[in-house]
C-alpha atoms as a PDB file:
ATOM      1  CA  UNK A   1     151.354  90.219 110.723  1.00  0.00           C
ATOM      2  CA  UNK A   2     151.332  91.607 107.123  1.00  0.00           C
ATOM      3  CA  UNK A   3     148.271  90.514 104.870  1.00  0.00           C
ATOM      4  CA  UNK A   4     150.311  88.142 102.331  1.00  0.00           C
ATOM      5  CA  UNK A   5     151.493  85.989 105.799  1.00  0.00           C
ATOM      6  CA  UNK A   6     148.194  85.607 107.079  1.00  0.00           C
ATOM      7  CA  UNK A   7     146.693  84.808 104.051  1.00  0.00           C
ATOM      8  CA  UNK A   8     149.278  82.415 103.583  1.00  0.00           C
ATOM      9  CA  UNK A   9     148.964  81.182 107.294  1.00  0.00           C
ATOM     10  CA  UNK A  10     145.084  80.332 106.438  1.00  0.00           C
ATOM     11  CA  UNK A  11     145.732  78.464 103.392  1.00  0.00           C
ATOM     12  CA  UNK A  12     148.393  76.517 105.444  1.00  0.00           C
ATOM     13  CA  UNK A  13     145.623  75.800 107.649  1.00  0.00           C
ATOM     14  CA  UNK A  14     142.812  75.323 105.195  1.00  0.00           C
ATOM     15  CA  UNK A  15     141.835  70.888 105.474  1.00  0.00           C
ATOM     16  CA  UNK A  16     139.634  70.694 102.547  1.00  0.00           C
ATOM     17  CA  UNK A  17     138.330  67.337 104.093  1.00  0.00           C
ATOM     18  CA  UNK A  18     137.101  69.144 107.408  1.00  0.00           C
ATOM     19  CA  UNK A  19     135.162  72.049 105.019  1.00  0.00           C
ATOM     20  CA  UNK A  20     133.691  69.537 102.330  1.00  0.00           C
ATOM     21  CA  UNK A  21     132.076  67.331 105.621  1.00  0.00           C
ATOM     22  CA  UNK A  22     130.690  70.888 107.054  1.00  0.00           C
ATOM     23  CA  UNK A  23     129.195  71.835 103.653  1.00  0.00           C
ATOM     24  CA  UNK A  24     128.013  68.022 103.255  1.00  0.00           C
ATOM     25  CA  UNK A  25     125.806  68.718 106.611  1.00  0.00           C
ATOM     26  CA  UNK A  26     124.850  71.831 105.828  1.00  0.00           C
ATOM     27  CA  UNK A  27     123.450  70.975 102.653  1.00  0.00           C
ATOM     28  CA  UNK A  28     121.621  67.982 103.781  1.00  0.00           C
ATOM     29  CA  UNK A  29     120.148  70.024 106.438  1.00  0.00           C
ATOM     30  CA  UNK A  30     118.626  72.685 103.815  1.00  0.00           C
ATOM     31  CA  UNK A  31     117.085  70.061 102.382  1.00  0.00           C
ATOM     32  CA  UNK A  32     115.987  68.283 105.180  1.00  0.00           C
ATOM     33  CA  UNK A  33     117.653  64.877 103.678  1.00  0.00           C
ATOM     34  CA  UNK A  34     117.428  62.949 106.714  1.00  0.00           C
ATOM     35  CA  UNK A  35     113.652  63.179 106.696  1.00  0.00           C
ATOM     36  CA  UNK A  36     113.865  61.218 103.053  1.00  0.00           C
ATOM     37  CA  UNK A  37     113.744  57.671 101.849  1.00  0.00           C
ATOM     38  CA  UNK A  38     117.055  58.636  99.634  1.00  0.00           C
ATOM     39  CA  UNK A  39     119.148  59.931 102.306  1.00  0.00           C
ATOM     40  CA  UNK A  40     122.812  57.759 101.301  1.00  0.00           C
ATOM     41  CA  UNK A  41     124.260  59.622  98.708  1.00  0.00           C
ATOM     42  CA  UNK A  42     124.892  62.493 101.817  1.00  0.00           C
ATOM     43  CA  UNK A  43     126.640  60.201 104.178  1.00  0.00           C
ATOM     44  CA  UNK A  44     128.239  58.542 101.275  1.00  0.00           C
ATOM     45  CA  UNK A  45     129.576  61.531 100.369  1.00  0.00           C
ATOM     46  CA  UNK A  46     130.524  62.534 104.150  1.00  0.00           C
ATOM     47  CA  UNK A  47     132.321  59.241 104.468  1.00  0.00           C
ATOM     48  CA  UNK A  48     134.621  59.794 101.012  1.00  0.00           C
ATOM     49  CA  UNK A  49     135.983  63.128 102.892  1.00  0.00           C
ATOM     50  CA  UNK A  50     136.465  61.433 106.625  1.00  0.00           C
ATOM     51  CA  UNK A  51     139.417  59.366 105.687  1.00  0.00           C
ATOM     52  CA  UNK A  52     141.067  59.303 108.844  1.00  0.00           C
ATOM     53  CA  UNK A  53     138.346  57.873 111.077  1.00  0.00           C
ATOM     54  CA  UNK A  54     139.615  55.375 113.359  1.00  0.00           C
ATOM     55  CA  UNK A  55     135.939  53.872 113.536  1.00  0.00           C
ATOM     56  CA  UNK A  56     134.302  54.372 110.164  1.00  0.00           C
ATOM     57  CA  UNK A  57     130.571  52.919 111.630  1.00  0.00           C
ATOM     58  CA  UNK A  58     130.816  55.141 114.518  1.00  0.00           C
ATOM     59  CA  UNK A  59     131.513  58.316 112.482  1.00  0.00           C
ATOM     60  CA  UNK A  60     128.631  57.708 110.027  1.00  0.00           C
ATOM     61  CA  UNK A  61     125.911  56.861 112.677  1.00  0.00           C
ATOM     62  CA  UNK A  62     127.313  60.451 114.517  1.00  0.00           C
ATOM     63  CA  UNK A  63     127.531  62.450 110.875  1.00  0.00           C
ATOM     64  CA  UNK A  64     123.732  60.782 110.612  1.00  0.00           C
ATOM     65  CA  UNK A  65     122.931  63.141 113.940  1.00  0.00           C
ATOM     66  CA  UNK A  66     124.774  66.117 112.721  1.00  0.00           C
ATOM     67  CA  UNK A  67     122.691  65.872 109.857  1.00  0.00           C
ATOM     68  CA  UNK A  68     119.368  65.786 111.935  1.00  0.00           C
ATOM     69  CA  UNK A  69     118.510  62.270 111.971  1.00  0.00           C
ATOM     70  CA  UNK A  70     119.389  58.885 113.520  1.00  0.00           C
ATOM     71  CA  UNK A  71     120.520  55.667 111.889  1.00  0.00           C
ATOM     72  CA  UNK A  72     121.512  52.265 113.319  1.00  0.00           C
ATOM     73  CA  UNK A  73     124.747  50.436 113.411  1.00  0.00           C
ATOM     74  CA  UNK A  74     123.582  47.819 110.628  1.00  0.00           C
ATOM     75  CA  UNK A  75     122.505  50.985 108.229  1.00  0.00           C
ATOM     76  CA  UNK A  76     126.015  52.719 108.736  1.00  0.00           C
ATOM     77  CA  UNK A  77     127.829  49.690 108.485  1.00  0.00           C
ATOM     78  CA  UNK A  78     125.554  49.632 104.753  1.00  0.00           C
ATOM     79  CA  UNK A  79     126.405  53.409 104.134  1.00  0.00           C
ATOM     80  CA  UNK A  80     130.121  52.158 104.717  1.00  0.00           C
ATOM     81  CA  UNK A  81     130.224  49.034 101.987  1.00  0.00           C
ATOM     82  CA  UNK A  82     127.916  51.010  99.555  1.00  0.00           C
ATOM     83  CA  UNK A  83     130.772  54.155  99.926  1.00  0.00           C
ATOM     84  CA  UNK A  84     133.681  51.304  99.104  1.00  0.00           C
ATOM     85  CA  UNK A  85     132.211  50.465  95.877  1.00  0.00           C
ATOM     86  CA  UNK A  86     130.743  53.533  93.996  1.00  0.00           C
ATOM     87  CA  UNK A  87     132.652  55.770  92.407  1.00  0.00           C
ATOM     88  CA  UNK A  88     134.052  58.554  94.595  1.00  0.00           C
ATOM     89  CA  UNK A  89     132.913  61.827  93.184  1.00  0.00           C
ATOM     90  CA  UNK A  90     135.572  64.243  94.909  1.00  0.00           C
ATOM     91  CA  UNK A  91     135.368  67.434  92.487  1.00  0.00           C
ATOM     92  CA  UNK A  92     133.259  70.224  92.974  1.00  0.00           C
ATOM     93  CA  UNK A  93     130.901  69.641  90.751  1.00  0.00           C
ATOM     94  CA  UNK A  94     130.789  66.012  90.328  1.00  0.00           C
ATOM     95  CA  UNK A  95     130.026  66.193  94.061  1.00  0.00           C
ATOM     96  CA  UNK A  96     127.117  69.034  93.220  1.00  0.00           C
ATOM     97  CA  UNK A  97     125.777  66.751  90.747  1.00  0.00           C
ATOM     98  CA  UNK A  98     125.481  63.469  93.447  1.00  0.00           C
ATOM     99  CA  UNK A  99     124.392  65.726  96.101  1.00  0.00           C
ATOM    100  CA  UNK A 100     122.098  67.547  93.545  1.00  0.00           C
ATOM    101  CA  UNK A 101     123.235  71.304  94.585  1.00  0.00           C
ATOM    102  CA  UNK A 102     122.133  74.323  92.786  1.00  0.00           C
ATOM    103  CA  UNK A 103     123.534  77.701  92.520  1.00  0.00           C
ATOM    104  CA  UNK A 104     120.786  79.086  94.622  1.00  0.00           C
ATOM    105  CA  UNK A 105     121.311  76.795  97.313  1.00  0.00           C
ATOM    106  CA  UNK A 106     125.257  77.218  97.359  1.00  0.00           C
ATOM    107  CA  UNK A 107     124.681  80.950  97.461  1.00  0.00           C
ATOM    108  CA  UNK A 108     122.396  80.507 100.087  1.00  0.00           C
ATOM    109  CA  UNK A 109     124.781  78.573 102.259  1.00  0.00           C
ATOM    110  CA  UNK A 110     127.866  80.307 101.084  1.00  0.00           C
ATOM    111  CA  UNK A 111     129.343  76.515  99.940  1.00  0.00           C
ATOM    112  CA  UNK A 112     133.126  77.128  98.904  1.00  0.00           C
ATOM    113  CA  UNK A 113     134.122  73.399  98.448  1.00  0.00           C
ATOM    114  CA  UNK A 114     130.757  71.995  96.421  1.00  0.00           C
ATOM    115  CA  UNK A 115     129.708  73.105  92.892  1.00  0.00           C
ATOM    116  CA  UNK A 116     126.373  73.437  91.623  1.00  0.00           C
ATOM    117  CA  UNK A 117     124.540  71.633  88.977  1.00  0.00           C
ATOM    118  CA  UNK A 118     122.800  74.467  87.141  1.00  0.00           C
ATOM    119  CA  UNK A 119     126.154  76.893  87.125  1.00  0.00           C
ATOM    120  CA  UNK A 120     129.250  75.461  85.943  1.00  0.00           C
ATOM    121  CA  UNK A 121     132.746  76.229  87.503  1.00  0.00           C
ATOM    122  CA  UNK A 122     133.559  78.751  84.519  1.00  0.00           C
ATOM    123  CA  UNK A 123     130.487  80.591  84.848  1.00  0.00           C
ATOM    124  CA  UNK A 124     130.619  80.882  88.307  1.00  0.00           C
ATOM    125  CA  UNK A 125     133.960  82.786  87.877  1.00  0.00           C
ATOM    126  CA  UNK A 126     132.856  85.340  85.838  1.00  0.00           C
ATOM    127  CA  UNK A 127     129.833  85.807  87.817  1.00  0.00           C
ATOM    128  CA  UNK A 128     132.530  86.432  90.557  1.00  0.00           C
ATOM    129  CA  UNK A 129     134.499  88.417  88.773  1.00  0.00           C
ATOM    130  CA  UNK A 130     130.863  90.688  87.648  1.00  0.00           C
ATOM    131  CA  UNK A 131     130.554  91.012  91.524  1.00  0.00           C
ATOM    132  CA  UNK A 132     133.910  92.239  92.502  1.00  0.00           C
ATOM    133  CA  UNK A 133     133.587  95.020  89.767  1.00  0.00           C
ATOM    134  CA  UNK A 134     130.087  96.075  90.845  1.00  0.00           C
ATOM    135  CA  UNK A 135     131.351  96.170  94.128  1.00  0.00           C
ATOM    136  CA  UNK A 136     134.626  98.187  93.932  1.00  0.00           C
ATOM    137  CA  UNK A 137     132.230 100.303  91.721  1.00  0.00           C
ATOM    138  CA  UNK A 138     129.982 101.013  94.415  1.00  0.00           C
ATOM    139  CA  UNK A 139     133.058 101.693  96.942  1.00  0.00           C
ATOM    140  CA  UNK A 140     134.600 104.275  94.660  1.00  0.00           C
ATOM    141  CA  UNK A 141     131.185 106.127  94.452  1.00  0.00           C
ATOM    142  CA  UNK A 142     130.640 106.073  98.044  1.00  0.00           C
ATOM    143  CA  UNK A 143     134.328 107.602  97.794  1.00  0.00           C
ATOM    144  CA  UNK A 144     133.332 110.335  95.413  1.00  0.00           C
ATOM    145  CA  UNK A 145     135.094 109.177  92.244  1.00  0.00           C
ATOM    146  CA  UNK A 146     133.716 109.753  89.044  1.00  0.00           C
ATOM    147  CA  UNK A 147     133.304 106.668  86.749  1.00  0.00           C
ATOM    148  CA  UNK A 148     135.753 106.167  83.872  1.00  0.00           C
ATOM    149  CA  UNK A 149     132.844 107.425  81.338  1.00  0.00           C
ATOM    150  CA  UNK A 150     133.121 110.916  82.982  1.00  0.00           C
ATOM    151  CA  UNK A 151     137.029 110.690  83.410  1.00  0.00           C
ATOM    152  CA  UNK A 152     139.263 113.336  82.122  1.00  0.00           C
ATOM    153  CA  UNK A 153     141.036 110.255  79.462  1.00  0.00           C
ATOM    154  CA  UNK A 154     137.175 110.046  78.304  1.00  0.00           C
ATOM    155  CA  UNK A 155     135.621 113.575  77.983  1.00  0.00           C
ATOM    156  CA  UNK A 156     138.867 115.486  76.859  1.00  0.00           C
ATOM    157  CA  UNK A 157     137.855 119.084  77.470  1.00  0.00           C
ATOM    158  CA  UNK A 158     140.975 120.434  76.503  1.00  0.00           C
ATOM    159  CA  UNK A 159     140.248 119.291  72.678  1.00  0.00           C
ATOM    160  CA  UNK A 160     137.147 121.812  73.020  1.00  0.00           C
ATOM    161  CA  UNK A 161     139.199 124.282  73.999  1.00  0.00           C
ATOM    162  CA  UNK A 162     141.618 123.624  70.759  1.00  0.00           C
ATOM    163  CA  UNK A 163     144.299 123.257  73.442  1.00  0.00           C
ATOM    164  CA  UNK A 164     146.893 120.623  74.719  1.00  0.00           C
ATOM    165  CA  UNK A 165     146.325 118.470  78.007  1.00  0.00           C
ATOM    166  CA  UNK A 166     149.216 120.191  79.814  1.00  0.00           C
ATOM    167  CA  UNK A 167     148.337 123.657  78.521  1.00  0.00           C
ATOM    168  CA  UNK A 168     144.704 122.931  80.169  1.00  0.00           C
ATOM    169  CA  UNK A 169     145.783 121.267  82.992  1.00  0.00           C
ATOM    170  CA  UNK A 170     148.053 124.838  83.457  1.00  0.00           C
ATOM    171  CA  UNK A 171     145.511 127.118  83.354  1.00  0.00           C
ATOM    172  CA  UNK A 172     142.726 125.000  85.633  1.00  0.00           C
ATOM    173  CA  UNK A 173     145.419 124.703  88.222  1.00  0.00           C
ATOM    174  CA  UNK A 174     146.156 128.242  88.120  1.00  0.00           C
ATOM    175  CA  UNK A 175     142.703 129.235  88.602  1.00  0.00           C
ATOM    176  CA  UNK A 176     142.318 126.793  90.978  1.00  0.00           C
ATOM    177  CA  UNK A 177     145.311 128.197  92.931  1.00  0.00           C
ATOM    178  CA  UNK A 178     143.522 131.803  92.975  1.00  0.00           C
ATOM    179  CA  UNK A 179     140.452 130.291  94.645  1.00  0.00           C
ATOM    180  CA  UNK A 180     142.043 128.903  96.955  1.00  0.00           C
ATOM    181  CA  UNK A 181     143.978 132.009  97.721  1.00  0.00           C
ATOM    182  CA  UNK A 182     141.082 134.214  98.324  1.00  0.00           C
ATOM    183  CA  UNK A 183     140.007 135.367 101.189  1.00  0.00           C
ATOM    184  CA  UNK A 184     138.049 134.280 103.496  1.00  0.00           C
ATOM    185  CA  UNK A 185     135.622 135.903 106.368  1.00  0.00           C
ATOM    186  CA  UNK A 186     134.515 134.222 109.276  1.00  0.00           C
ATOM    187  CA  UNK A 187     131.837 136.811 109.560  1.00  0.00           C
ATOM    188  CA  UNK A 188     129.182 139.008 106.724  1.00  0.00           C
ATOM    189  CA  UNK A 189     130.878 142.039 108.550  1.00  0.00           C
ATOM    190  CA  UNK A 190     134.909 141.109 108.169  1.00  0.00           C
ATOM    191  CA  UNK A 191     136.146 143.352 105.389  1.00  0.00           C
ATOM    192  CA  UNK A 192     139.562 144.174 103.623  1.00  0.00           C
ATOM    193  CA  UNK A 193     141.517 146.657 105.791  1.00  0.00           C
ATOM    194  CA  UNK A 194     141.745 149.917 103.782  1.00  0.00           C
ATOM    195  CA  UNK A 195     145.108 151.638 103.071  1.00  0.00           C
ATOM    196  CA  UNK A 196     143.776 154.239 105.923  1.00  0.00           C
ATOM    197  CA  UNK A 197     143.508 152.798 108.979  1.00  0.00           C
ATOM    198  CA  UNK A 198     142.237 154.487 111.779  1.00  0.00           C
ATOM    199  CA  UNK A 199     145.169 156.307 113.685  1.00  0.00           C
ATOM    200  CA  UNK A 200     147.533 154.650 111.484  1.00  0.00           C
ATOM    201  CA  UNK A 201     149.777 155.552 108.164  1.00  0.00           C
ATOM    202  CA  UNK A 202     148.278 154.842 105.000  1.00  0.00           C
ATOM    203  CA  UNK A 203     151.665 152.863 104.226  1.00  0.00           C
ATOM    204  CA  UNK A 204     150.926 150.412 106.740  1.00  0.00           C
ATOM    205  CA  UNK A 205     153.896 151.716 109.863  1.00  0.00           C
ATOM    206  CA  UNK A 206     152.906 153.494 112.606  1.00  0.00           C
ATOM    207  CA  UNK A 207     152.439 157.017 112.821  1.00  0.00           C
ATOM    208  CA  UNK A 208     154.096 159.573 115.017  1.00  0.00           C
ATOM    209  CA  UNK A 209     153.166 159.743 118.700  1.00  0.00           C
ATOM    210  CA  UNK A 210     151.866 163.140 118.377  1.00  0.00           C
ATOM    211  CA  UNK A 211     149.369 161.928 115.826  1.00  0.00           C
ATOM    212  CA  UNK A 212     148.804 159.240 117.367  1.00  0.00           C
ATOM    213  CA  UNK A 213     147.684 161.669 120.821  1.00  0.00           C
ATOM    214  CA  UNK A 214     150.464 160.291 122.893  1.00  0.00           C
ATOM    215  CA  UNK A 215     153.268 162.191 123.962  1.00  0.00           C
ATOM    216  CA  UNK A 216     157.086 161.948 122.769  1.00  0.00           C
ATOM    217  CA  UNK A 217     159.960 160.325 124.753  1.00  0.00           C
ATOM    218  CA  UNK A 218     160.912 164.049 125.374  1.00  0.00           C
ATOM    219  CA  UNK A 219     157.793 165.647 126.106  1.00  0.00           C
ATOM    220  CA  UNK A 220     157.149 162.692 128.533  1.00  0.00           C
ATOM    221  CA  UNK A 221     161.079 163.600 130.029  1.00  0.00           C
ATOM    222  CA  UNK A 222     159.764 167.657 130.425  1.00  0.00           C
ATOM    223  CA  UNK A 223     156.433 166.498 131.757  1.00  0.00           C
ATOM    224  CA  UNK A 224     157.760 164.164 134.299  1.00  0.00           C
ATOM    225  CA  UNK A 225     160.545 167.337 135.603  1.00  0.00           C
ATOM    226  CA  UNK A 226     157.714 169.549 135.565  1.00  0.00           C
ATOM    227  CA  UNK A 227     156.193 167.188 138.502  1.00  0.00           C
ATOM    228  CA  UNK A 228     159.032 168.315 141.146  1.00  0.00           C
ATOM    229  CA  UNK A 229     159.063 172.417 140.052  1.00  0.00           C
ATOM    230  CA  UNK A 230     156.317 173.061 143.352  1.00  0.00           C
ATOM    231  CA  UNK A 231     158.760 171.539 145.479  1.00  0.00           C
ATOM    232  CA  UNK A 232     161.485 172.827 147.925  1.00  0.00           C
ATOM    233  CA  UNK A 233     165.260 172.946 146.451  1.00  0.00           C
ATOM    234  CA  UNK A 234     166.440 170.069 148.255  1.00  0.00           C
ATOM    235  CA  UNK A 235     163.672 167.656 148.232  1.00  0.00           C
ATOM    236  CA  UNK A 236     163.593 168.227 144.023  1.00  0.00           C
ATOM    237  CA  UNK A 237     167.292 167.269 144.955  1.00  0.00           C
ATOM    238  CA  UNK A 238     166.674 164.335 146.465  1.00  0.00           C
ATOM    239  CA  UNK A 239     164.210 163.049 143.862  1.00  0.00           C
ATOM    240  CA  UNK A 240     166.522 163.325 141.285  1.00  0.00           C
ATOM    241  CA  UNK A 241     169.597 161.435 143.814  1.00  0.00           C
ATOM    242  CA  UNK A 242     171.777 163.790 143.160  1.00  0.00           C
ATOM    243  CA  UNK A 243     174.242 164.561 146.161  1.00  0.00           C
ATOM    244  CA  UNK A 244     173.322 167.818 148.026  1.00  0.00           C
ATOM    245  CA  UNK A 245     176.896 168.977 149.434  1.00  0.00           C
ATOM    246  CA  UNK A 246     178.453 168.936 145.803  1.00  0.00           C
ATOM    247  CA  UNK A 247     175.969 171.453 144.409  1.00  0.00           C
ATOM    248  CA  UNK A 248     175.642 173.519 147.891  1.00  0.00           C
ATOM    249  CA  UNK A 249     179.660 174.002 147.199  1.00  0.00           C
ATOM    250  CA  UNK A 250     178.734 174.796 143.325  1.00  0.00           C
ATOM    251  CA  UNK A 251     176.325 177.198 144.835  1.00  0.00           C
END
């Protein structure tokens, strides 16, 4: 699945309600709200965002547990009526604010869904925005690029040089070029081959055979006739197949 249909396959699936409640119980846990005299405004909050409970009381008394603590049916049934008639705070940071969330805290939880009190929503952007940047920073570093302050746009060597761009850029790639095209030994003791090679023509071809040591295609002929001279008429005959009773008759 390409990147821009999954991403748009998440937000399809994204409930906001579902994430707020989550955030709602993790922030009460961090603060250990249950464990407080003031601990409504968190299922308050939890019942704004859990519209479609079939039985309100039930939810709040579970959301209570979730939270790490326990309240009866006569206190949820409370938490239920007080919820009815306060004012719902359902933005980000009008929830932050009735929850009392800081930025530290919503770092440390990783909260998506809930503002922060001390950090507004435009802040909190650019701080973002700061992080990306130092971050793609970092990853281009660890990729061995050079920052924009070194860049070729930034330093201009060619203006040193009282030359153009292209006229530089020419001449570094040319150089470049002949490094690359050196050679290269895999060993101290590899070494150019010198015009004269050891039995071989300075020119680069082979030389003859008999400079070479090795005899020629008609020397080898002689020497290979010269084999069968010890032996009787007609078995030097034979050797060579040629047919006796035609050269008998020559004879």
């Amino acid at each position: 699945m390409k990147p821009k249909y999954a991403a748009r396959r998440r937000q399809q699936n994204f409930d906001l309600l579902t994430k707020r409640r989550q955030e709602i119980v993790l922030h009460a846990l961090h603060v250990g709200a249950m464990d407080t005299e003031d601990r409504s405004p968190w299922l308050i909050a939890w019942h704004w965002h859990n519209r479609k409970a079939m039985d309100p009381i039930w939810s709040v008394m579970e959301a209570a547990k979730r939270m790490g603590g326990e309240i009866t049916e006569a206190e949820a049934s409370a938490i239920t009526e007080e919820a009815s008639i306060t004012r719902k705070h359902l933005t980000a940071d009008n929830l932050a604010k009735f929850l009392r969330v800081t930025y530290e805290q919503r770092q440390a939880l990783r909260l998506t869904t809930i503002g922060s009190v001390n950090v507004k929503k435009r802040a909190r952007k650019e701080m973002r925005k700061r992080q990306n940047r130092i971050a793609h920073e970092r990853r281009r570093r660890a990729l061995g690029m050079r920052p924009q302050s070194e860049s070729l746009s930034a330093t201009k060597p060619w203006e040193a040089m009282n030359m153009s761009r292209r006229t530089w850029e020419r001449r570094r790639n040319k150089a470049r070029d002949a490094t690359l095209s050196a050679p290269i030994f895999l060993s101290s003791e590899d070494k150019i081959a010198s015009p004269e090679k050891k039995n071989g023509h300075p020119s680069g071809a082979f030389a003859p055979k008999k400079g070479r040591g090795y005899p020629s295609s008609q020397t080898a002929t002689t020497m290979a006739a010269d084999r069968y001279a010890l032996l009787p008429f007609e078995l030097r005959l034979a050797a060579l197949c040629l047919p006796m009773v035609e050269l008998r008759a020559a004879a």
